[in-house]
C-alpha atoms as a PDB file:
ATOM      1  CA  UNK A   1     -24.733   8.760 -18.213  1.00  0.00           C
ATOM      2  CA  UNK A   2     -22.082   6.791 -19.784  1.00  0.00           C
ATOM      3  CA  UNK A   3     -23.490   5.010 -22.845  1.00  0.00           C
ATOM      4  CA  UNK A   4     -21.970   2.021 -24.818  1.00  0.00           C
ATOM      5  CA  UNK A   5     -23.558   1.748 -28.377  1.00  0.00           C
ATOM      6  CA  UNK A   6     -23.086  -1.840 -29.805  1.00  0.00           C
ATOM      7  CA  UNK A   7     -24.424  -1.696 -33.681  1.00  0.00           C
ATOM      8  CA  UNK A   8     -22.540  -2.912 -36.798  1.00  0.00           C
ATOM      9  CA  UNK A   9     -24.891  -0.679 -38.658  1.00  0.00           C
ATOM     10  CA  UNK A  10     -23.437   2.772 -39.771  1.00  0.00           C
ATOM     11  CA  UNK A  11     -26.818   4.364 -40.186  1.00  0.00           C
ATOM     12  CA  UNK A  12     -28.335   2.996 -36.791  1.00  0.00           C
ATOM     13  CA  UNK A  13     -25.088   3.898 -35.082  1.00  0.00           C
ATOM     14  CA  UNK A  14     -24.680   7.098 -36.458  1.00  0.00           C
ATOM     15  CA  UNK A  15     -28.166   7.761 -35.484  1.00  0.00           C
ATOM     16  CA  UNK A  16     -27.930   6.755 -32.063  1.00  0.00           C
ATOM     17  CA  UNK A  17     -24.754   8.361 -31.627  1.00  0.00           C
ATOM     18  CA  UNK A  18     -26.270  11.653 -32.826  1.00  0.00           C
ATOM     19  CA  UNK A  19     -29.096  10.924 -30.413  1.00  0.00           C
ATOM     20  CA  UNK A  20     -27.227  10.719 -27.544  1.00  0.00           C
ATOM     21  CA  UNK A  21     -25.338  13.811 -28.220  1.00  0.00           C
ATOM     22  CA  UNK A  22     -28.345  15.609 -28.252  1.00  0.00           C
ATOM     23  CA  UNK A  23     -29.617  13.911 -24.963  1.00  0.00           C
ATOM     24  CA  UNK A  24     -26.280  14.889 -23.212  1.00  0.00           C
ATOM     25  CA  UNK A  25     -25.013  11.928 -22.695  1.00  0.00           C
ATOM     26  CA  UNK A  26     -20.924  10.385 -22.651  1.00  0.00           C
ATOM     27  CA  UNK A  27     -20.567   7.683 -25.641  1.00  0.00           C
ATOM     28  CA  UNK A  28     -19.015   4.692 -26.784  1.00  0.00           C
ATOM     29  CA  UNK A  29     -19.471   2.712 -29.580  1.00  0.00           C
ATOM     30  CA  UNK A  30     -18.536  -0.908 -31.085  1.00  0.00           C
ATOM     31  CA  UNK A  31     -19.101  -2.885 -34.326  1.00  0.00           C
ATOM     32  CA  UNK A  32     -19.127  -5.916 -33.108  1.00  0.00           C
ATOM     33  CA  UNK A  33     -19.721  -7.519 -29.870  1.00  0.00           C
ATOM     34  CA  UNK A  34     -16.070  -8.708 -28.934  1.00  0.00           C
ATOM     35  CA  UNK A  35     -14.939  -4.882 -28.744  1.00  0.00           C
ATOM     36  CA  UNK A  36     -18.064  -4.217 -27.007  1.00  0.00           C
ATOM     37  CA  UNK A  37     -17.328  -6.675 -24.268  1.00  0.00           C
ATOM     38  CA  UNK A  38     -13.548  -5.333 -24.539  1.00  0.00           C
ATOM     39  CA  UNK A  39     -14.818  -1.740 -23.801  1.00  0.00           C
ATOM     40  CA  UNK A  40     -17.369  -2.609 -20.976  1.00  0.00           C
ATOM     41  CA  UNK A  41     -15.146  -4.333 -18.978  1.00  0.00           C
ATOM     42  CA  UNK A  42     -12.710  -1.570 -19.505  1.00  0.00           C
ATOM     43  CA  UNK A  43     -15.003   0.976 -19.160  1.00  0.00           C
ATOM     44  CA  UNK A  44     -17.882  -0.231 -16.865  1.00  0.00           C
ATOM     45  CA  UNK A  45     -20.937   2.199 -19.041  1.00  0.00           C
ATOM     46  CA  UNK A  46     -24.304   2.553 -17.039  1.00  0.00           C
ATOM     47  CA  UNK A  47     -26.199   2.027 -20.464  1.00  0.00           C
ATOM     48  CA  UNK A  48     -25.578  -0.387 -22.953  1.00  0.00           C
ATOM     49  CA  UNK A  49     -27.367  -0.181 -26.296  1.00  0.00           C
ATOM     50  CA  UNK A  50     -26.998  -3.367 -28.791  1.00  0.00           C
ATOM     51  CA  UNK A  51     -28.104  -4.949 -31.012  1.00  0.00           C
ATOM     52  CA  UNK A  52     -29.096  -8.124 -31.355  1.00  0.00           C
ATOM     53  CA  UNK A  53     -27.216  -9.661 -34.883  1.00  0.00           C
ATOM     54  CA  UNK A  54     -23.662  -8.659 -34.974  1.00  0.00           C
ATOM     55  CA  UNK A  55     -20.382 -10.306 -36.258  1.00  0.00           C
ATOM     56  CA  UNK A  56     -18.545 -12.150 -33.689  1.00  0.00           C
ATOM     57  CA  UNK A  57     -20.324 -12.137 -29.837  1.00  0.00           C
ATOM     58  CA  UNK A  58     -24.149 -11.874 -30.858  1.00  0.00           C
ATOM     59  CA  UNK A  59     -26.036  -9.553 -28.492  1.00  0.00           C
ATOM     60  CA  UNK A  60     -28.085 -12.172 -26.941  1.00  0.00           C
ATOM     61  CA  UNK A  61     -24.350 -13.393 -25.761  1.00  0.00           C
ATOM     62  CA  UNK A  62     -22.919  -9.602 -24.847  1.00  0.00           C
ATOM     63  CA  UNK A  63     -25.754  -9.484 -22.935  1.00  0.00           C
ATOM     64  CA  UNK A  64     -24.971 -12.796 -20.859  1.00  0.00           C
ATOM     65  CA  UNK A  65     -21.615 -12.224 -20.528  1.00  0.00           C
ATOM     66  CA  UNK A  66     -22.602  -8.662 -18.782  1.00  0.00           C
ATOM     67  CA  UNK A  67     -24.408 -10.022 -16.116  1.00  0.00           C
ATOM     68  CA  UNK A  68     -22.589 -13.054 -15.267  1.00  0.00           C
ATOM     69  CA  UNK A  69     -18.814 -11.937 -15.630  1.00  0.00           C
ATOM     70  CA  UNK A  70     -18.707  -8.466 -15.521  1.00  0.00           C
ATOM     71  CA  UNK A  71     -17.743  -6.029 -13.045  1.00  0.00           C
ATOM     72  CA  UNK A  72     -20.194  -5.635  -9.911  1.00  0.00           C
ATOM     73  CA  UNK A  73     -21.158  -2.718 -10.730  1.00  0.00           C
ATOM     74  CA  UNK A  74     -25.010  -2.968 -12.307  1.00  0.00           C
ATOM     75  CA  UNK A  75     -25.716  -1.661 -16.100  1.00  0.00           C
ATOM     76  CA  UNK A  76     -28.976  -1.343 -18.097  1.00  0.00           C
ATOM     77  CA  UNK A  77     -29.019  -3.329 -21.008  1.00  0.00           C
ATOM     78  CA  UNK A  78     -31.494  -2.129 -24.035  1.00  0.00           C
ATOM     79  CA  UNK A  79     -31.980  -4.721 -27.208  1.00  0.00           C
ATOM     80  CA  UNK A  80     -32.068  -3.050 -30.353  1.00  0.00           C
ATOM     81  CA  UNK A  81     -33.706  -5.127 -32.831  1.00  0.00           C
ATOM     82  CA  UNK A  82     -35.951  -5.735 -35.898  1.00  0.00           C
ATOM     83  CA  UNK A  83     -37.363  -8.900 -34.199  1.00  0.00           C
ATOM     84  CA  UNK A  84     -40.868  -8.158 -33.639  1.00  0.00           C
ATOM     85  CA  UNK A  85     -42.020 -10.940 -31.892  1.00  0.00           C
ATOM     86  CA  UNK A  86     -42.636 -12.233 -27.952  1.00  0.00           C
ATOM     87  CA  UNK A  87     -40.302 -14.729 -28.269  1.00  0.00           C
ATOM     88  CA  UNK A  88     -37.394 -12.921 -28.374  1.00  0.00           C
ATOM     89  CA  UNK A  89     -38.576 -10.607 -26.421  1.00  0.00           C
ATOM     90  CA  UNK A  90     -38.718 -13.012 -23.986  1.00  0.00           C
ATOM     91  CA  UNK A  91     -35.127 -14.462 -24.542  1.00  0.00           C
ATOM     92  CA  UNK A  92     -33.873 -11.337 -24.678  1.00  0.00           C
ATOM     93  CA  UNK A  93     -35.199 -10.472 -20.959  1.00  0.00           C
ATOM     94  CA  UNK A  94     -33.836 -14.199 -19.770  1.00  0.00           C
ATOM     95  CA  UNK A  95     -30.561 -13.413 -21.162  1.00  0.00           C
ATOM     96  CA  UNK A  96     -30.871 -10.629 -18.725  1.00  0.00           C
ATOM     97  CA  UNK A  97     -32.131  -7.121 -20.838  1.00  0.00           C
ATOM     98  CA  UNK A  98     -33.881  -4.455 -19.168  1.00  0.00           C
ATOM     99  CA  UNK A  99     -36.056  -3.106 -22.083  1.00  0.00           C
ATOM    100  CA  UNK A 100     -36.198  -2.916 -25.719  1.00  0.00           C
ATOM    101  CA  UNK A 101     -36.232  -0.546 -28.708  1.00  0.00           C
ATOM    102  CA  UNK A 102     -37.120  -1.838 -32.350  1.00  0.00           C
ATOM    103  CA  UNK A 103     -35.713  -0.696 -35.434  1.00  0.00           C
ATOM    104  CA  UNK A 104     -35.873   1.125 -36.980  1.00  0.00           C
ATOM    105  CA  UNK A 105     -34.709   3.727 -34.302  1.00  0.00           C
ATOM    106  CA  UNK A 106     -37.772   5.811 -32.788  1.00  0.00           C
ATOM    107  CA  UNK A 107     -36.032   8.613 -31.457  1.00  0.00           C
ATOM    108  CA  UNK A 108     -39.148   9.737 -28.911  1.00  0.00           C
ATOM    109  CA  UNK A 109     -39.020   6.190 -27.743  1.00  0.00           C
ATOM    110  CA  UNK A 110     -35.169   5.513 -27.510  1.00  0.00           C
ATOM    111  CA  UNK A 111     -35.389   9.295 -24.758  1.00  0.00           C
ATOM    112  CA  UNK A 112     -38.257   7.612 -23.138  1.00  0.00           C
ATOM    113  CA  UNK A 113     -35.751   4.267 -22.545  1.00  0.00           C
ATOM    114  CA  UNK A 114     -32.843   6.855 -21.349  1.00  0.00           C
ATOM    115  CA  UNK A 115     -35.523   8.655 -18.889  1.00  0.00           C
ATOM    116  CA  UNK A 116     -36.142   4.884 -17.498  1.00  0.00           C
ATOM    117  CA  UNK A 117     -32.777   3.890 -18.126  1.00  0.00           C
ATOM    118  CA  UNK A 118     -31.947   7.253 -15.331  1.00  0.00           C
ATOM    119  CA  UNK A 119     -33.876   6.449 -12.953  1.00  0.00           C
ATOM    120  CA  UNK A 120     -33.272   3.059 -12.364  1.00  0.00           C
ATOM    121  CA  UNK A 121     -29.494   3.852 -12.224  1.00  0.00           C
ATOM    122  CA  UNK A 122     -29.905   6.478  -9.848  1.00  0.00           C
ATOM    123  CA  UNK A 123     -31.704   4.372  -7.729  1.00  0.00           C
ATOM    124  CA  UNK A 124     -29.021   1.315  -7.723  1.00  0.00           C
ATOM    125  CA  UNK A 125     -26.086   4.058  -7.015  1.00  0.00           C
ATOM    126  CA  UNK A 126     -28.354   5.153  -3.959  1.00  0.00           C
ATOM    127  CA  UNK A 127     -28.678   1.714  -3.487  1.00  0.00           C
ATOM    128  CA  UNK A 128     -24.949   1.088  -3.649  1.00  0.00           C
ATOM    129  CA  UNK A 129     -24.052   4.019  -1.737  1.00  0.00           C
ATOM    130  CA  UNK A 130     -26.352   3.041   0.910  1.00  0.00           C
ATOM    131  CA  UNK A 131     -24.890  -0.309   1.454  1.00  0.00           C
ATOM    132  CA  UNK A 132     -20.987   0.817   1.986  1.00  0.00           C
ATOM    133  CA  UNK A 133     -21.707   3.284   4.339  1.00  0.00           C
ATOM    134  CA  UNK A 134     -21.894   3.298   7.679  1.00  0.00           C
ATOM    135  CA  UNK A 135     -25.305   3.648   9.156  1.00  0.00           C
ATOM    136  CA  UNK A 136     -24.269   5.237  12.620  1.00  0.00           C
ATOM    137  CA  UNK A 137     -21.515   7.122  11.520  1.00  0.00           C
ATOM    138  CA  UNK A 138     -21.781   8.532   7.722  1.00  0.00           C
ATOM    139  CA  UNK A 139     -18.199   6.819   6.765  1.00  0.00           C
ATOM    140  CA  UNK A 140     -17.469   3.732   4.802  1.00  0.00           C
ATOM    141  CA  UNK A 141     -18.016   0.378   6.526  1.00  0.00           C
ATOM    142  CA  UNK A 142     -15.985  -2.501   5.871  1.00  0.00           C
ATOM    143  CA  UNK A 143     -16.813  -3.454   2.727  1.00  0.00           C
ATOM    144  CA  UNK A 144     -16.330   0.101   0.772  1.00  0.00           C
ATOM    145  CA  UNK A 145     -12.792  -0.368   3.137  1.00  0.00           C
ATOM    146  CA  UNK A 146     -12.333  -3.874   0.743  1.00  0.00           C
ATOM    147  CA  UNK A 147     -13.309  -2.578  -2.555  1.00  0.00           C
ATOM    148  CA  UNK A 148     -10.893   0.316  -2.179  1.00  0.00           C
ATOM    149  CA  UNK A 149      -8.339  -1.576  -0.579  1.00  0.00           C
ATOM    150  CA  UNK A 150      -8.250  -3.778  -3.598  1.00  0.00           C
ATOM    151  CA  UNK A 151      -7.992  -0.393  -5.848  1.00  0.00           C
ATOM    152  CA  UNK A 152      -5.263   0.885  -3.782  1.00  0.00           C
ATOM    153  CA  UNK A 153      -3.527  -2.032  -4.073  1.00  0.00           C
ATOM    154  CA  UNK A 154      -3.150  -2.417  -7.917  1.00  0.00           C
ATOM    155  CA  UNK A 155      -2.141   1.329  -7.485  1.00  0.00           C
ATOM    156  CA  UNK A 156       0.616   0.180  -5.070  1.00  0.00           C
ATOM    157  CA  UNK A 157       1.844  -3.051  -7.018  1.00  0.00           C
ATOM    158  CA  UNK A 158       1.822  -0.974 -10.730  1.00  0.00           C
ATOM    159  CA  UNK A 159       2.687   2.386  -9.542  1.00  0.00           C
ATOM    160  CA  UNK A 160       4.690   2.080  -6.325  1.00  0.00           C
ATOM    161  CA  UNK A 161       2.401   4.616  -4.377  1.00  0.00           C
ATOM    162  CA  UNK A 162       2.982   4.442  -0.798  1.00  0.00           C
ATOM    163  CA  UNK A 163      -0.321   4.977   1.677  1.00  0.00           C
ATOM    164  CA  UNK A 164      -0.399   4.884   5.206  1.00  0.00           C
ATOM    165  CA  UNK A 165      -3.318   3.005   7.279  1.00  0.00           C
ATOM    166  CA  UNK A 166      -4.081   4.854  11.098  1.00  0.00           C
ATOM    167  CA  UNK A 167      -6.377   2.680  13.291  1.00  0.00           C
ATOM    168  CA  UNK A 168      -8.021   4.980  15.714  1.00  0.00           C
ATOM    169  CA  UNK A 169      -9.876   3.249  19.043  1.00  0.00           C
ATOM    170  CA  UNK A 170     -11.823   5.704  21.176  1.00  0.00           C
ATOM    171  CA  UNK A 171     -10.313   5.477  24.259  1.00  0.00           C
ATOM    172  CA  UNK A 172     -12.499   3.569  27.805  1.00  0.00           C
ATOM    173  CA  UNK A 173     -15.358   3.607  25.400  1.00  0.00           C
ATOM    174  CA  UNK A 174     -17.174   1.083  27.272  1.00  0.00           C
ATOM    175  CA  UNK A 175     -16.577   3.489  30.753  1.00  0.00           C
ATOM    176  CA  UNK A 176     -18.356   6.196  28.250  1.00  0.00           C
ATOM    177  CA  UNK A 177     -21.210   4.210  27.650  1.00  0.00           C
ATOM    178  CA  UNK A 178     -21.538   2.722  31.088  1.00  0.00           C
ATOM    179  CA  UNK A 179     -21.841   6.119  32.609  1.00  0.00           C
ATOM    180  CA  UNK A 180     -23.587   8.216  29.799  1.00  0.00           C
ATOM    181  CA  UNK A 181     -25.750   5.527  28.295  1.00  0.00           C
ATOM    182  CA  UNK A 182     -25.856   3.936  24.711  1.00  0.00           C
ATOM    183  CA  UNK A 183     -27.409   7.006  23.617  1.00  0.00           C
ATOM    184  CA  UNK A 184     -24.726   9.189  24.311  1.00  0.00           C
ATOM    185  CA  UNK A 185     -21.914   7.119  23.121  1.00  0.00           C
ATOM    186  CA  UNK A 186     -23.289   6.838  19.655  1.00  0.00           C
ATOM    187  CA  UNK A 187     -23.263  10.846  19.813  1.00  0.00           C
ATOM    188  CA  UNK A 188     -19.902  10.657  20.548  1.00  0.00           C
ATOM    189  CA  UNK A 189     -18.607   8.182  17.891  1.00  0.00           C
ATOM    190  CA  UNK A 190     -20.138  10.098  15.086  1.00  0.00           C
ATOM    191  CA  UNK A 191     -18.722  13.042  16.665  1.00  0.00           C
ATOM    192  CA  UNK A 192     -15.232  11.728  16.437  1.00  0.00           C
ATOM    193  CA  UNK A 193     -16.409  10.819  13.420  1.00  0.00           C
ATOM    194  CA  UNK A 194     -16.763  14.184  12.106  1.00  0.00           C
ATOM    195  CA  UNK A 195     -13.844  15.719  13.847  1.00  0.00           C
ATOM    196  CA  UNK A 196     -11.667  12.754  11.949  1.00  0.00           C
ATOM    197  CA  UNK A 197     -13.165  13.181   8.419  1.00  0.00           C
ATOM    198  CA  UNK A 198     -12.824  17.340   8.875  1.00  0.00           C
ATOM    199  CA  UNK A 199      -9.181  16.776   9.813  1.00  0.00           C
ATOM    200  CA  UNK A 200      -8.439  14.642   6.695  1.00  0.00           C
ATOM    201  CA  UNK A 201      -6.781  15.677   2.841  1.00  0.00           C
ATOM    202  CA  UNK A 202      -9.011  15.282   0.213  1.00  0.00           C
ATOM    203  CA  UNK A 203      -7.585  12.502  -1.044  1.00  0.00           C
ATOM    204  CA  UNK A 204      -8.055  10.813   2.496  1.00  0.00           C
ATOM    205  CA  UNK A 205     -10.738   8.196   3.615  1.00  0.00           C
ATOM    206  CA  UNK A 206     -11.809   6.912   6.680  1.00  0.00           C
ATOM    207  CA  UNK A 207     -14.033   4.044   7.516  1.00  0.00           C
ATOM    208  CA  UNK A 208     -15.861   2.918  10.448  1.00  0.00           C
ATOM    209  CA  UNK A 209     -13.256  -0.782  11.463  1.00  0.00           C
ATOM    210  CA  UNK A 210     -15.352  -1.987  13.859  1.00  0.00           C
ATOM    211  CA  UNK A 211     -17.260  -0.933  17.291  1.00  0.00           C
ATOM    212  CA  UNK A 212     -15.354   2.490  18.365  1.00  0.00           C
ATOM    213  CA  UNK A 213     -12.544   1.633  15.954  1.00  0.00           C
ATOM    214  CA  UNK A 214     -12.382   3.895  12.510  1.00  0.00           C
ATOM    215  CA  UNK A 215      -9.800   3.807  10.146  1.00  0.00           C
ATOM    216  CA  UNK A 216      -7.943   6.342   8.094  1.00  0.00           C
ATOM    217  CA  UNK A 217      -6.101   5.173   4.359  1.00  0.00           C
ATOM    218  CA  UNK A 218      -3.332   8.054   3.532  1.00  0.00           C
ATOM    219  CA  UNK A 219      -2.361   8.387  -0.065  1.00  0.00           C
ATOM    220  CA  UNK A 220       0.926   9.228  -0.551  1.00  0.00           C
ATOM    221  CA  UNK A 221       2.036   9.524   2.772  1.00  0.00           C
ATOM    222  CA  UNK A 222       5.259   9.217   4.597  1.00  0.00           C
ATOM    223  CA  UNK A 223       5.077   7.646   7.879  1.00  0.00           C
ATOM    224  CA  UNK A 224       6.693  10.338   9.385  1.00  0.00           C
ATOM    225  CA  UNK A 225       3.915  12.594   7.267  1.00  0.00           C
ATOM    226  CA  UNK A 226       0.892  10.042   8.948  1.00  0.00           C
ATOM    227  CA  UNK A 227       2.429  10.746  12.018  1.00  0.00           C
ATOM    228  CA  UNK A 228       2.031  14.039  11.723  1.00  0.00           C
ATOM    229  CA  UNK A 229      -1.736  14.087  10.656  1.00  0.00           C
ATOM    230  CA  UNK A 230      -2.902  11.613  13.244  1.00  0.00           C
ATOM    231  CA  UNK A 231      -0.978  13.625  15.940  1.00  0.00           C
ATOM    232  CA  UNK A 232      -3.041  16.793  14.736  1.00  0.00           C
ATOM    233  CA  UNK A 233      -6.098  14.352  14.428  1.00  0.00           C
ATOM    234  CA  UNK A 234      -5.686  13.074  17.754  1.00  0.00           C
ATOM    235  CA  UNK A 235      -5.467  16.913  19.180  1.00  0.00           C
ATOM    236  CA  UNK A 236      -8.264  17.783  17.438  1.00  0.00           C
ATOM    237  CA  UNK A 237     -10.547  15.175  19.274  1.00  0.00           C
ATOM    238  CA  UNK A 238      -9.400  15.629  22.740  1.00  0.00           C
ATOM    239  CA  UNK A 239      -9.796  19.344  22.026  1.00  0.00           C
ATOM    240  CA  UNK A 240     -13.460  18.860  20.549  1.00  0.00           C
ATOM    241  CA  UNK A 241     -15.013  15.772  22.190  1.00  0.00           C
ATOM    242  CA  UNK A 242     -16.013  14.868  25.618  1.00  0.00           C
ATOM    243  CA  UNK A 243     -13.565  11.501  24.712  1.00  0.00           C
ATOM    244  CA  UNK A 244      -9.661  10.885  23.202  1.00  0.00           C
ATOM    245  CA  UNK A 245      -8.772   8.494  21.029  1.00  0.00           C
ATOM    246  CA  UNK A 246      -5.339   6.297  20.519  1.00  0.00           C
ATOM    247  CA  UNK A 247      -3.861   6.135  17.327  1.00  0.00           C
ATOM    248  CA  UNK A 248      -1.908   3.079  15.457  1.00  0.00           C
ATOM    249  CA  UNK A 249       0.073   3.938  11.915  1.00  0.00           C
ATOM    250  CA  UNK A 250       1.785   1.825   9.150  1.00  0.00           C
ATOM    251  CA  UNK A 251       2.828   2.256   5.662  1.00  0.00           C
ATOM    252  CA  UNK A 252       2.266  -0.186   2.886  1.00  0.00           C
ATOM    253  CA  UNK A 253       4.879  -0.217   0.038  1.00  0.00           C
ATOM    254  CA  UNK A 254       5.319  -2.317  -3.125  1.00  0.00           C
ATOM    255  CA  UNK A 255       7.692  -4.651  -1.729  1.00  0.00           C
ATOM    256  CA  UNK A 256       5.242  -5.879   0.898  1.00  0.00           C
ATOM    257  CA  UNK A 257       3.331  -8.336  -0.883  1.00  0.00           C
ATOM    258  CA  UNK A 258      -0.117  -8.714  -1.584  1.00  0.00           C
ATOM    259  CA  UNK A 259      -2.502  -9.423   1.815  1.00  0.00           C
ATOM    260  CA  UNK A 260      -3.239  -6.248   2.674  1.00  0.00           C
ATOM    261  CA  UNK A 261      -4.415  -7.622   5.923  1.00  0.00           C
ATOM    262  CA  UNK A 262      -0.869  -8.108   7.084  1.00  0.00           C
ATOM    263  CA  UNK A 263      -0.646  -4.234   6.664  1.00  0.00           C
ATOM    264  CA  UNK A 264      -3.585  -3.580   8.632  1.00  0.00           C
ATOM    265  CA  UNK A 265      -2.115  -5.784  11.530  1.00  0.00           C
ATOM    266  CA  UNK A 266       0.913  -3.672  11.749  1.00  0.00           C
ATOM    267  CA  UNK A 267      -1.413  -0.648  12.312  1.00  0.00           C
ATOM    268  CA  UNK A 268      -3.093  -2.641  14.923  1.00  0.00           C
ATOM    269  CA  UNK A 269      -0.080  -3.302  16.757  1.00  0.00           C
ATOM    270  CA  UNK A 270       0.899  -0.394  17.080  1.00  0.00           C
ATOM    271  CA  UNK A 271      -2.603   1.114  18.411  1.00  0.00           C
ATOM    272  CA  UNK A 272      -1.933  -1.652  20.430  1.00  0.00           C
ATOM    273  CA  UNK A 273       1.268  -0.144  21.711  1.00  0.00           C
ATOM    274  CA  UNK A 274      -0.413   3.343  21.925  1.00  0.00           C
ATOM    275  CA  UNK A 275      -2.999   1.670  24.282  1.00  0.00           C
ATOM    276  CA  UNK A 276      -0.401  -0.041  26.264  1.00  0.00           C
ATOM    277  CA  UNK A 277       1.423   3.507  26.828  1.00  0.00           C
ATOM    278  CA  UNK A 278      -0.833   5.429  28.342  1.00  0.00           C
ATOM    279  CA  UNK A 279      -3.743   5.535  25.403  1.00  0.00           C
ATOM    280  CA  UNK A 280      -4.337   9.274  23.914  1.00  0.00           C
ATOM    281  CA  UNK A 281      -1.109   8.986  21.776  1.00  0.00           C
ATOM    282  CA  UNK A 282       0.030   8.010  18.261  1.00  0.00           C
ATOM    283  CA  UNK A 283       2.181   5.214  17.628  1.00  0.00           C
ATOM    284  CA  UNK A 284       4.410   3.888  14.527  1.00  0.00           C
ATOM    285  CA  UNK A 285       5.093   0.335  12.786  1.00  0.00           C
ATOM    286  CA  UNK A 286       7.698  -0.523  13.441  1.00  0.00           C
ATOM    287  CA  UNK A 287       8.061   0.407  17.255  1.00  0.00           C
ATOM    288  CA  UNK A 288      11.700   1.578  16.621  1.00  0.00           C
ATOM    289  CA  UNK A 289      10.955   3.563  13.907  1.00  0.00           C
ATOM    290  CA  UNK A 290      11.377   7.713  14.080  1.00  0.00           C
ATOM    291  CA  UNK A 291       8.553   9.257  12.374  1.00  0.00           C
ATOM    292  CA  UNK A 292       9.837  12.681  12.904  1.00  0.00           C
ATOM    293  CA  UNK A 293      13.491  12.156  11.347  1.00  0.00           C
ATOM    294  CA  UNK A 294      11.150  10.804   8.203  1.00  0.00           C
ATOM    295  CA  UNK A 295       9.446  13.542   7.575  1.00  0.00           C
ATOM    296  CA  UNK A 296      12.658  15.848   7.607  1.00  0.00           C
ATOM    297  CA  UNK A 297      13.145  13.769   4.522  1.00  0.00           C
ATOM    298  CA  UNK A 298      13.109  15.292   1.455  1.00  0.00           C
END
């Protein structure tokens, strides 16, 4: 796990830093609790370790700041203290800690925390994991879709990384159901599911949109490059599946401004367009562009 070690204490730190070592686990450390808030938000650790008296941010406050204005992500928070009374092991546990460990440092009891300290974490990344993915499918839903849209964004507006974004509808869906059953066309949307997600880079992701609607973000892609792997993803289901699908692509660049929702439109229009031409096809933002004469590029 990653571990941040807050302790203005040379011995205590270097004994919990040669602790952790030993326990295998990735460190951090801070003197004082202003870097330690500095490197947590920079860092998001799964364990923090502080103590309670330092210079600057106390622990008590580290400790409040973590679970009101840090990042979403969850982190176990051990006191480390020579307070050896309820009270402030009460405050403490208000403030928002998950467990203590008294000074000086009992090294059989600061593993036994870590055990705890693993198993709770593994259980909130299951946790986590659980509630960004689709149930049906096995892709992301639509909220691990916002959480890395917002990362691929700040990628896009410091870096000037260019994605794609393919919205693929399964085509007369509701005709599918109607005839097979409900049964049967959830078979088939985690089949073209699969079929999608074995078809992608690694690099890829797709997520379930919306009813028989997945889409696909493309790192560093072209549209004339999207075109290409959505034309090959599009075979791939026709060829595999009782069902086709219709494709809709669009690229997202630097210079287009921050709603990423504006971006998602375009691909919508032009599955949109796709559906409107026959369905089973893959079609471009903008409608005049040439996807082909763009890849040529070099």
């Amino acid at each position: 796990m990653k571990v941040l070690l807050a302790e203005d204490d040379p011995v205590s730190l270097r004994v919990l830093l040669r602790a952790m070592e030993r326990l295998g686990h990735e460190c951090q450390s801070a003197t004082d609790g202003n870097a330690a808030w500095d490197l947590f938000c920079r860092s998001t650790p799964d364990v923090i370790i502080s103590d309670w008296a330092m210079p600057g941010m106390d622990g008590l406050e580290l400790c409040r700041n973590v679970r009101s204005g840090g990042p979403a992500a969850y982190t176990y928070f051990i006191f480390l203290t020579g307070h050896d009374d309820k009270q402030s092991f009460l405050e403490g546990m208000r403030a928002g800690a998950d467990d203590y460990l008294m000074k000086p440092i009992d090294l059989e009891a600061l593993e036994a925390r870590m055990i705890a300290a693993a198993r709770v974490m593994s259980l909130h990344h299951r946790l986590v994991e659980a509630a960004r993915t689709d149930p049906l499918t096995g892709v992301g839903n639509r909220l691990r879709l916002r959480d890395d849209l917002e990362v691929l964004y700040a990628r896009v507006e410091r870096y000037g990384h260019a994605y794609a974004a393919a919205l693929c509808d399964v085509d007369h869906f509701k005709r599918y159901n109607d005839a097979h059953g409900h049964v049967a066309g959830d078979d088939v949307l985690i089949r073209v599911a699969q079929v999608i997600s074995a078809q992608l880079r690694s690099g890829d992701a797709v997520y379930r949109y919306g009813g028989e609607e997945l889409l696909v973000l493309l790192p560093e892609q072209t549209l004339g490059g999207a075109h290409t792997a959505m034309e090959r993803l599009r075979a791939a289901v026709e060829a595999t599946t009782p069902v086709t699908v219709s494709v809709g692509v669009a690229t997202i660049a630097r210079s287009d401004g921050p709603p990423w929702e504006a971006w998602i439109a375009r691909a919508d229009e032009a599955l949109y367009r796709a559906k409107a031409e026959g369905r089973n096809r893959v079609c471009v933002w903008p409608s005049d562009a040439a996807p082909v004469a763009d890849r040529l590029d070099p």
